[in-house]
Protein backbone atom coordinates (compact mmCIF):
# COMPACT_ATOMS: atom_id res chain seq x y z
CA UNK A 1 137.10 117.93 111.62
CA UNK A 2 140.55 117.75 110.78
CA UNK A 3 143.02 119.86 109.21
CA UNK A 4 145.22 118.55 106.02
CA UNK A 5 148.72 119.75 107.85
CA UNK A 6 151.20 117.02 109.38
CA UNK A 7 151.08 116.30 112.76
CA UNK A 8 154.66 117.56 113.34
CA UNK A 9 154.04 120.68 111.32
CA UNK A 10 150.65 121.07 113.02
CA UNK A 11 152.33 120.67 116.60
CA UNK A 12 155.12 122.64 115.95
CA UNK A 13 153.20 125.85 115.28
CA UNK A 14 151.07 125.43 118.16
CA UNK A 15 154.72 126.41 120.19
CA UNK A 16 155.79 129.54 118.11
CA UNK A 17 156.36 132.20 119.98
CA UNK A 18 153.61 135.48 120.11
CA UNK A 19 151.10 133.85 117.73
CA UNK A 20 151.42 129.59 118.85
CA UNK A 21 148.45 130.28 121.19
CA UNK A 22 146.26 131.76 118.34
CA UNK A 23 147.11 128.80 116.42
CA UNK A 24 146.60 126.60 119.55
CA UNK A 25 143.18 127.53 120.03
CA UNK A 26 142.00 127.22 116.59
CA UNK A 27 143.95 123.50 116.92
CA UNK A 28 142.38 122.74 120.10
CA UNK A 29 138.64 123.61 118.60
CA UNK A 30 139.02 121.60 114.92
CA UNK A 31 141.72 119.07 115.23
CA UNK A 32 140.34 115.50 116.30
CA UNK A 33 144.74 114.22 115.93
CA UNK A 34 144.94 113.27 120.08
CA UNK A 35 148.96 114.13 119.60
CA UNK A 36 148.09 117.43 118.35
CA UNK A 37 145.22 118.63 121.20
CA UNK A 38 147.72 117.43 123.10
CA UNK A 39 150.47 119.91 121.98
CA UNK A 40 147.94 122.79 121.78
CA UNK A 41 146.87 122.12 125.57
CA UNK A 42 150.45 122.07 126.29
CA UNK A 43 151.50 125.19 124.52
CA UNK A 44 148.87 126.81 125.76
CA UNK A 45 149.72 126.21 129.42
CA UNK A 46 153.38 127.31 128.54
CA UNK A 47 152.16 130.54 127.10
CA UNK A 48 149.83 130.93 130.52
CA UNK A 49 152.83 130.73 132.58
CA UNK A 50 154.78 133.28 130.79
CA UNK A 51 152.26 136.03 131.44
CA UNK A 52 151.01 135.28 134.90
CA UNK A 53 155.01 134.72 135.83
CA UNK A 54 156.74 137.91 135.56
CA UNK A 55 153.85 139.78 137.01
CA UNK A 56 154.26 137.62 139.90
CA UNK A 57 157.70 138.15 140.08
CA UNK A 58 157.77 141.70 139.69
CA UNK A 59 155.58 141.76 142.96
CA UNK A 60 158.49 141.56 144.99
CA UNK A 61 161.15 144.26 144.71
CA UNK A 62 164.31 141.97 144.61
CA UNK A 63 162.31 139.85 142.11
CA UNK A 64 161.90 142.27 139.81
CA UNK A 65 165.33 141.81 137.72
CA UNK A 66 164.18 138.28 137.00
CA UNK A 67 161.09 139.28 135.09
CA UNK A 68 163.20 140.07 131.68
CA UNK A 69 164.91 136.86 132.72
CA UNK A 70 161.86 134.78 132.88
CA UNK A 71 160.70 136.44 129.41
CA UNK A 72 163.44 135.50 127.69
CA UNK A 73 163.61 132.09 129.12
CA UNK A 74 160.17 131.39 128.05
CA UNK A 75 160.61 132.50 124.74
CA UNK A 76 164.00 130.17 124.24
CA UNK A 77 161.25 127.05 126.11
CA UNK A 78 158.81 127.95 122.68
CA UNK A 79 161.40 127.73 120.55
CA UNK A 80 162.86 124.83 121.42
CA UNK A 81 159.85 122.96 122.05
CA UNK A 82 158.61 124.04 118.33
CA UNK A 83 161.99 122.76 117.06
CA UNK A 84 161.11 119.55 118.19
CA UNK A 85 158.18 118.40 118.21
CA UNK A 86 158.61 119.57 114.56
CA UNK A 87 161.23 116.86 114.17
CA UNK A 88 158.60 114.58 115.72
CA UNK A 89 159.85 114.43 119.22
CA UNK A 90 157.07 114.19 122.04
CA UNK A 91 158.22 116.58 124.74
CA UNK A 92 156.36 116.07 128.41
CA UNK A 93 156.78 119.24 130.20
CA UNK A 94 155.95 117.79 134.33
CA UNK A 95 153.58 120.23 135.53
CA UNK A 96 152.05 120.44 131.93
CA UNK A 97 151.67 117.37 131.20
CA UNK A 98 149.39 116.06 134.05
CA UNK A 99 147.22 119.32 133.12
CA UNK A 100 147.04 118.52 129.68
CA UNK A 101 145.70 115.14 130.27
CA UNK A 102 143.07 116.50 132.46
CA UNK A 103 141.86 118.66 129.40
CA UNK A 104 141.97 115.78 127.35
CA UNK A 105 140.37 113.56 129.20
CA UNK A 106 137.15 116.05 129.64
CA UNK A 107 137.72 117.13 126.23
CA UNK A 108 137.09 113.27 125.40
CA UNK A 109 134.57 112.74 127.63
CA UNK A 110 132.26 115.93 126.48
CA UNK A 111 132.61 115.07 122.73
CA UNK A 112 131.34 111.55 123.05
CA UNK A 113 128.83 112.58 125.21
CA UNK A 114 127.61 114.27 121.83
């Protein structure tokens, strides 16, 4: 299945911030475009990291200053990265991107199975 948005549009929402990982999801289930799983997986892991991180930060007493810090700067990350892949740039995030491939790659491997 495939939706009837562009690839940059499709991408780009995947990344907004609060509701990108609804959006992601629903990507990640119908979209067969590789560029946009691939975005979704990625946005998803982004959106991971900023709830398990301040938590984790907040664990330590000196830390805990840095958790509105860490909020903030993973809100600015979203933004950005929705700005542009919506201009069509592919951005590679390092940890990210070696997980998203993993999903793919199972992801690929379980639908052909079918």
């Amino acid at each position: 299945m495939k939706t009837n948005l562009p690839v940059n549009v499709a991408s780009a929402i995947c990344y907004l911030p609060f509701v990108g990982w609804i959006a992601a999801i629903v990507f990640l289930i119908i979209e067969s475009e590789k560029t946009v799983r691939y975005n979704a997986i990625q946005a998803l892991l982004v959106d991971l990291a900023m709830v398990v991180a301040p938590p984790v930060l907040a664990v330590t007493v000196i830390l805990i200053p840095l958790v509105p810090i860490a909020w903030i700067g993973f809100l600015i990350l979203n933004i950005v990265l929705a700005i542009k892949t919506y201009r069509g740039e592919t951005i590679k995030l390092p940890v990210a991107e070696k997980w998203a491939n993993l999903v793919l790659e199972k992801l690929n491997m379980t639908t052909a199975k079918k």
